[in-house]
Structure formats: C-alpha cells, structure tokens
N, C-alpha and C. Protein backbone atom coordinates (compact mmCIF):
# COMPACT_ATOMS: atom_id res chain seq x y z
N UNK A 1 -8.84 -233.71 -27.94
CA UNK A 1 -9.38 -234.82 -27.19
C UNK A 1 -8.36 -235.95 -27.22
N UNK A 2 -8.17 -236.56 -26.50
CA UNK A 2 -7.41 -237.66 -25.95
C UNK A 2 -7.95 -239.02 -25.92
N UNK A 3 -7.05 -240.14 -26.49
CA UNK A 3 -8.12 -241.44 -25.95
C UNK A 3 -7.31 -241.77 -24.81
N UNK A 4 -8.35 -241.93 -23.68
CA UNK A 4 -7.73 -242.33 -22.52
C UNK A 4 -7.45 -243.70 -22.17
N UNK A 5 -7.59 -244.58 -23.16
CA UNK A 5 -6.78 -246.30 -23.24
C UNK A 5 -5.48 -245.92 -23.20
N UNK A 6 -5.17 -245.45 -24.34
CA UNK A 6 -3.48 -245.17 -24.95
C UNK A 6 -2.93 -243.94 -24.64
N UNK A 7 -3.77 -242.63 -24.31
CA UNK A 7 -3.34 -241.32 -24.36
C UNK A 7 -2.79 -240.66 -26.30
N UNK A 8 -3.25 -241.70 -26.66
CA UNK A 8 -2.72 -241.24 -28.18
C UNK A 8 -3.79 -239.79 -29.06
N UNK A 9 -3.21 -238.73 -29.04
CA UNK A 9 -4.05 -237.70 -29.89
C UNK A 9 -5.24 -237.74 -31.05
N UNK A 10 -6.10 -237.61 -30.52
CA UNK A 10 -7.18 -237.45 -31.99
C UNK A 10 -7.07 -236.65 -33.08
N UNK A 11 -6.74 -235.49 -32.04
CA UNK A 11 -6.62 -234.04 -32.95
C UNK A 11 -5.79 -232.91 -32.60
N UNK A 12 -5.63 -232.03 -32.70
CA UNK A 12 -4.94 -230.97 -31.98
C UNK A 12 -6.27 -230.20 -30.83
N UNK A 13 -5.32 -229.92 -29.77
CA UNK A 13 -6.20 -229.23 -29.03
C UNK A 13 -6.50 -227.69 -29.28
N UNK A 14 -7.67 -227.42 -29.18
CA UNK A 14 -7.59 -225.68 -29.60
C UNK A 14 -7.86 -224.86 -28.71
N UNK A 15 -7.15 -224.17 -27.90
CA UNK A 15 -7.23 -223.30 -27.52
C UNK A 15 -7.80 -221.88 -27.57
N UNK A 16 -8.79 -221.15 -27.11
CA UNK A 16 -9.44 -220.08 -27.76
C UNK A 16 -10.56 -220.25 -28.71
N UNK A 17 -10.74 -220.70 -28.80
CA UNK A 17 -12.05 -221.28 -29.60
C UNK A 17 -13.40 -219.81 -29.59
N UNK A 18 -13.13 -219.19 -28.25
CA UNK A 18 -14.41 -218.32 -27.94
C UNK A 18 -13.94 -217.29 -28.95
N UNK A 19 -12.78 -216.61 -29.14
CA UNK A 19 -12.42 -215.63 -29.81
C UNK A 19 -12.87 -215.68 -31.22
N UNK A 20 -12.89 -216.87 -31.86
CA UNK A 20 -12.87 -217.26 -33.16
C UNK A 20 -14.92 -216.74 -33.19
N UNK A 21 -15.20 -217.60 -32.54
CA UNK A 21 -17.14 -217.27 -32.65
C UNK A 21 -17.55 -215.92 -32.16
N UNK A 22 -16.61 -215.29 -31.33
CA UNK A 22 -17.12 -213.98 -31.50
C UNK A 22 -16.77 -213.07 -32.53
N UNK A 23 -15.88 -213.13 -33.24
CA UNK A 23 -15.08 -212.78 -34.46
C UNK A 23 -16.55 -213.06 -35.40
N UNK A 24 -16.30 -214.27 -35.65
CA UNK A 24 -18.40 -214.96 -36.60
C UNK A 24 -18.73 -214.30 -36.58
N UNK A 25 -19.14 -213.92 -35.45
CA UNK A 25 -20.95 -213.29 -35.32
C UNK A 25 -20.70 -211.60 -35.27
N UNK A 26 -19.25 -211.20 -35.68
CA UNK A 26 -19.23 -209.54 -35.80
C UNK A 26 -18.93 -209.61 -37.18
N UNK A 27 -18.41 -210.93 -37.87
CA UNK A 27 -18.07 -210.78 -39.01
C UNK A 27 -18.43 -212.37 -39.80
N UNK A 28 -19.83 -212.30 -40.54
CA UNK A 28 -20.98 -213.22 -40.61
C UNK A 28 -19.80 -214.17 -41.83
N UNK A 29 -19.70 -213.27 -42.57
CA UNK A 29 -18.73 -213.66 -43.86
C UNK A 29 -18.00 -214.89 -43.58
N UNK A 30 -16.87 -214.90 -42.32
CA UNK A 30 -15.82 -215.51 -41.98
C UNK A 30 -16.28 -217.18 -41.20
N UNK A 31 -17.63 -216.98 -40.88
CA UNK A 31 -18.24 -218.23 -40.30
C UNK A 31 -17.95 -219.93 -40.44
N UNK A 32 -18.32 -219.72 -41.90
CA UNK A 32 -17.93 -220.94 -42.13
C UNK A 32 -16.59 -221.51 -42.50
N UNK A 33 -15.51 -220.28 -42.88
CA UNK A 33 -14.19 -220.55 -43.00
C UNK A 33 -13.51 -221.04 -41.55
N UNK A 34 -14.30 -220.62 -40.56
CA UNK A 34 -13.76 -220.50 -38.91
C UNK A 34 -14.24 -221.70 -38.71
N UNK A 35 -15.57 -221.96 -39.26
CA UNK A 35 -16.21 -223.46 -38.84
C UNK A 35 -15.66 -224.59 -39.23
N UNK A 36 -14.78 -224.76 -40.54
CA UNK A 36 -14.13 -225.52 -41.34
C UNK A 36 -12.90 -225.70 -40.64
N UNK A 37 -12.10 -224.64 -39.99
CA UNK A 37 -11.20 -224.67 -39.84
C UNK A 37 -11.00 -225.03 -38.31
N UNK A 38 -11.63 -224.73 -37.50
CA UNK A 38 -11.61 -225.39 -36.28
C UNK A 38 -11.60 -227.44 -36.08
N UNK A 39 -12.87 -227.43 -37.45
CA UNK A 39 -13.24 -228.88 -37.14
C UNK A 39 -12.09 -229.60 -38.11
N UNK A 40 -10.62 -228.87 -39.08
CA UNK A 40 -10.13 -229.50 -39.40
C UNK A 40 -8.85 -229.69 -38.01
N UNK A 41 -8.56 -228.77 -37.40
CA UNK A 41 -7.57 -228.53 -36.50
C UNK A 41 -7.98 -229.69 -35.45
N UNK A 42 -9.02 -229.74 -34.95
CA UNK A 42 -9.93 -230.70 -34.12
C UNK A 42 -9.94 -231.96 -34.80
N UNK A 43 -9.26 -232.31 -35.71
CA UNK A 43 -9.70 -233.79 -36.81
C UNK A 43 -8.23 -234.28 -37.05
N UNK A 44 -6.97 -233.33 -36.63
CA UNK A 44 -5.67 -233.25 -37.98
C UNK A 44 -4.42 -233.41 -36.10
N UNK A 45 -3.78 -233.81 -36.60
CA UNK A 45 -2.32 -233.91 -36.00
C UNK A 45 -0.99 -233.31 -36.76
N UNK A 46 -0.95 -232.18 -35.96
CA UNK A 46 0.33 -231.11 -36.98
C UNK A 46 1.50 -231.56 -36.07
N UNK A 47 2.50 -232.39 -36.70
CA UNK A 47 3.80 -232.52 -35.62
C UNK A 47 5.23 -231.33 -36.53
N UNK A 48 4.57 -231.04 -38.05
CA UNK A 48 5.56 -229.96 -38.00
C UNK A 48 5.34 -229.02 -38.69
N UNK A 49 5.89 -227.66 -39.13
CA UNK A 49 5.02 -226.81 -40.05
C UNK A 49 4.65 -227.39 -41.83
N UNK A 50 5.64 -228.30 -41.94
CA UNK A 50 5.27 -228.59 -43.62
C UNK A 50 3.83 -229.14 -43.37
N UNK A 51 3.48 -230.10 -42.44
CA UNK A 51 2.08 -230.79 -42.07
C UNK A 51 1.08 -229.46 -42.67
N UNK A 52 1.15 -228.28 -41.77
CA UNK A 52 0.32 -227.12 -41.77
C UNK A 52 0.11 -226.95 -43.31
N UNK A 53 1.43 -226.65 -43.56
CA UNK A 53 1.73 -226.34 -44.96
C UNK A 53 0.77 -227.12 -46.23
N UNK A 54 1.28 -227.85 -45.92
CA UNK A 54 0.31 -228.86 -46.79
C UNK A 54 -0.97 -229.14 -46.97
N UNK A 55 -1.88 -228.47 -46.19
CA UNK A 55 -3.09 -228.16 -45.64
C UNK A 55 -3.57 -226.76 -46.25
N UNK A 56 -2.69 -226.18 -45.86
CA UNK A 56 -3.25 -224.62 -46.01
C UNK A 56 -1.60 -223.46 -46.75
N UNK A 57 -1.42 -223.94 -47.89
CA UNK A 57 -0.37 -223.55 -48.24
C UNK A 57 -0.14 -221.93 -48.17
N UNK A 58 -1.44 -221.01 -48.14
CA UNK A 58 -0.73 -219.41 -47.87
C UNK A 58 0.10 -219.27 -46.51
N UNK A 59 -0.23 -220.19 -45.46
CA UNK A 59 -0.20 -220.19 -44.05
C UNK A 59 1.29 -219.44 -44.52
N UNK A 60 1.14 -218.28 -43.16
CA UNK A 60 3.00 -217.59 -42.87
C UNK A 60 3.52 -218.64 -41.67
N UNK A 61 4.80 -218.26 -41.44
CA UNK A 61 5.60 -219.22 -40.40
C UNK A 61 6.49 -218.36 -39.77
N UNK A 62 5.99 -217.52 -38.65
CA UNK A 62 7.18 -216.68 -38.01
C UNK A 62 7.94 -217.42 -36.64
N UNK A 63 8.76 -216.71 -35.88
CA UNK A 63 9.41 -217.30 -35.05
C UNK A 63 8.60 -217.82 -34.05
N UNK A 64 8.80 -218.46 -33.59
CA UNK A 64 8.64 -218.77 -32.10
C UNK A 64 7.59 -220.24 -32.27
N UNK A 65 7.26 -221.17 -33.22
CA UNK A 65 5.56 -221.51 -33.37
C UNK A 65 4.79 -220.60 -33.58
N UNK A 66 4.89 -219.64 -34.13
CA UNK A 66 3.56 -218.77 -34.73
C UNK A 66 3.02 -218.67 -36.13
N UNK A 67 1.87 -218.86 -36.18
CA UNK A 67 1.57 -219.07 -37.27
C UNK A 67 0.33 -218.63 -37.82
N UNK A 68 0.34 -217.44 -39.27
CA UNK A 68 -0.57 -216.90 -39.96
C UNK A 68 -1.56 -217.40 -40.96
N UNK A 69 -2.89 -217.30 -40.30
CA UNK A 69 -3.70 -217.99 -41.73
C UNK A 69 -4.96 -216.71 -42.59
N UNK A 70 -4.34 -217.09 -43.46
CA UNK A 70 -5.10 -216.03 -44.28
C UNK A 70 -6.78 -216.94 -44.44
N UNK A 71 -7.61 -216.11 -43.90
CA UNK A 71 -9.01 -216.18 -43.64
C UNK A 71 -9.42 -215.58 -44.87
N UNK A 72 -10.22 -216.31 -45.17
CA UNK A 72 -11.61 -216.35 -46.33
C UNK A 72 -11.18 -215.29 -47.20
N UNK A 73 -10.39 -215.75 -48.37
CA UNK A 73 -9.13 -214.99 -49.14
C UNK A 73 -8.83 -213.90 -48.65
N UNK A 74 -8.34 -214.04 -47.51
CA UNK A 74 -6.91 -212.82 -47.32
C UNK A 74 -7.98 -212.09 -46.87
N UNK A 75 -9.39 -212.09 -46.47
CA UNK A 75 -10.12 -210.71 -45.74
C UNK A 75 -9.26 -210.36 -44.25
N UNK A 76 -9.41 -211.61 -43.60
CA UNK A 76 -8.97 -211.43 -42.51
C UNK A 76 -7.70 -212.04 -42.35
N UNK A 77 -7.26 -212.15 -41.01
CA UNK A 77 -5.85 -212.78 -40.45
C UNK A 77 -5.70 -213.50 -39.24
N UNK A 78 -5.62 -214.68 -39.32
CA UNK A 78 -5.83 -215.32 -37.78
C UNK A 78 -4.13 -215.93 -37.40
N UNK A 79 -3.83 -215.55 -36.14
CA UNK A 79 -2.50 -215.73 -35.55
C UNK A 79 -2.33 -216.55 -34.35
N UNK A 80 -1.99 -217.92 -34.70
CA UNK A 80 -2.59 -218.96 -33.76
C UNK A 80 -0.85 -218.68 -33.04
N UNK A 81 -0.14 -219.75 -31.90
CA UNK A 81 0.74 -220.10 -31.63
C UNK A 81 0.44 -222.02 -31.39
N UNK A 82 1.49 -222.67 -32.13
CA UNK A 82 1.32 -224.18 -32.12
C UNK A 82 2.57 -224.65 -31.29
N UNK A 83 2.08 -225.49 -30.62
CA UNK A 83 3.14 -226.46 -29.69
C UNK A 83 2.52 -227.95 -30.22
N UNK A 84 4.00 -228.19 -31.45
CA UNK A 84 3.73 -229.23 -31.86
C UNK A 84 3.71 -230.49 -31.57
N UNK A 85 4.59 -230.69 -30.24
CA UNK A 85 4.74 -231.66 -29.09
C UNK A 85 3.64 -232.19 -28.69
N UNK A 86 3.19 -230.69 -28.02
CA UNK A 86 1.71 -231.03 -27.02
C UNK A 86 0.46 -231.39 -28.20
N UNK A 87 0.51 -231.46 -29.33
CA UNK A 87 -0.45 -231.34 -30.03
C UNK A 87 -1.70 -230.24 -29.53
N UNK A 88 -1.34 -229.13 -29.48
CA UNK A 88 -1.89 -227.74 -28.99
C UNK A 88 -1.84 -226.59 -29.92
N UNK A 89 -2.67 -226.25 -29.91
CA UNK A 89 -2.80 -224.94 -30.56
C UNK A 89 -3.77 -223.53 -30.12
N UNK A 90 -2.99 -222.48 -29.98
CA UNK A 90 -3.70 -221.46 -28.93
C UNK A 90 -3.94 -220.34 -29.96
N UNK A 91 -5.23 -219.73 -30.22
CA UNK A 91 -5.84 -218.43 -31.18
C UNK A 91 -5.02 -217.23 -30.47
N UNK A 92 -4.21 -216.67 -31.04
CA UNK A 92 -3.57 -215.64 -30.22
C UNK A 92 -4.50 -214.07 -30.63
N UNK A 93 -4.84 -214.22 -31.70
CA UNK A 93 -5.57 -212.85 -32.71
C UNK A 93 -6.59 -213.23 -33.73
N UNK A 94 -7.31 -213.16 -34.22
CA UNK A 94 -7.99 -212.49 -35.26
C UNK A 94 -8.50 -211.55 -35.40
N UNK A 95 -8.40 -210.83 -37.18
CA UNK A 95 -9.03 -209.47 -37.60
C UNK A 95 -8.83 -209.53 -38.84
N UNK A 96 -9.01 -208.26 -39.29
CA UNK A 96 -9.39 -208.02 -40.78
C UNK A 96 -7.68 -207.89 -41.24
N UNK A 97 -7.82 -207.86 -42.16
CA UNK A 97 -6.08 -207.82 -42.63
C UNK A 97 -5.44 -206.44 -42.53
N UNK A 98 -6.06 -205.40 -42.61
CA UNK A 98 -5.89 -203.67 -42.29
C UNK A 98 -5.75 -203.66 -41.01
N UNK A 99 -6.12 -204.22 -40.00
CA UNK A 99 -6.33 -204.11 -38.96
C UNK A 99 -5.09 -204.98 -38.10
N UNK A 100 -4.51 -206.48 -39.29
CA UNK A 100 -3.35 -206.57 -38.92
C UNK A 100 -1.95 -206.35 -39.34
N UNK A 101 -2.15 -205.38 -40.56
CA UNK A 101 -0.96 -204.44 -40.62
C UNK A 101 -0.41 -203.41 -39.83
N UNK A 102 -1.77 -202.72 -39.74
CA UNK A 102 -1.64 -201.58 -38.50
C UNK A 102 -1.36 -202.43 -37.18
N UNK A 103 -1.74 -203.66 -37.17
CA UNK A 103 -0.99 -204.05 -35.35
C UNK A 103 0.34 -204.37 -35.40
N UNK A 104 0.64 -204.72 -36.81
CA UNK A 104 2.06 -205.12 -37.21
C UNK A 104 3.26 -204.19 -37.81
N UNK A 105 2.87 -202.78 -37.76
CA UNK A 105 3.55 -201.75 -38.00
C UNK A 105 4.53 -201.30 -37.11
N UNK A 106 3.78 -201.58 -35.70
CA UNK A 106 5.03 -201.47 -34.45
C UNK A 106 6.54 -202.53 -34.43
C-alpha cells in the first residue's frame, strides 16, 4: 500500500498472496506461520537482503532476488522473488521441503 500524499511505502507489496491461502487450507499446520508472515512483509520495508536477514535469519539468498524461507521449522519451503526498489515481493512456490528438493534436483 502506498500513501498517496507522498507516494512513500508502508510495506512491501505482495504479490501472490492466493497461493500462500491455498497452501493453508491443504496444509492447516502452516496457517499461522503464512499469517504472520504475510502481515510482517505487509508492515516491513526490505531495501536489502541483510534487512530480510535480520528478520528471518534461516532465509537462503540465491541469484537473481530470490529468496528461501524455511516455513514452520523447515516443514515447508516458500520461494518468493524481491524487487527491492519497487518495494515488491512476488510468491513464486510453496511446498513441503521433499517436495522442494525433488523440484530442485533438476
């Protein structure tokens, strides 16, 4: 969200949001880690990865702006991409962590 006086950032924008609640409701466990974590992303201004870092220290950091968060100890794996400019952030994946080895084997 944006204040439209100044255009100055509230929060990061999130992108994908639907993926994350359907993920919830197939996997009840992960709910409130997803719920926490949306409304901190929605609350927080990341302009670089230490920011992230500092927040959520397992977070991985691969090329491009991509970035791994280990969900509700390490069950699952969520793989956002951040454009730290735009204050944006887009859900590229979530799943169980087996599920993102095997996507990550190729």
């Amino acid at each position: 969200m944006k204040n439209d006086t100044n255009l100055i950032p509230l929060g990061m924008t999130l992108i994908g949001k639907q993926l994350l609640y359907s993920f919830a409701k197939k996997h009840t466990d992960s709910s409130k880690w997803i719920e926490n974590w949306v409304s901190d992303v929605e609350g927080s201004i990341w302009k670089t990865p230490q920011d992230i870092k500092n927040k959520y220290p397992s977070a991985s950091f691969l090329e491009n702006n991509t970035v791994i968060f280990n969900v509700k100890g390490n069950h699952y794996r969520l793989e956002v991409k951040v454009a730290y400019k735009l204050t944006t952030i887009s859900v590229r994946w979530i799943g169980t962590h087996k599920e993102y080895d095997r996507r990550n084997k190729e």
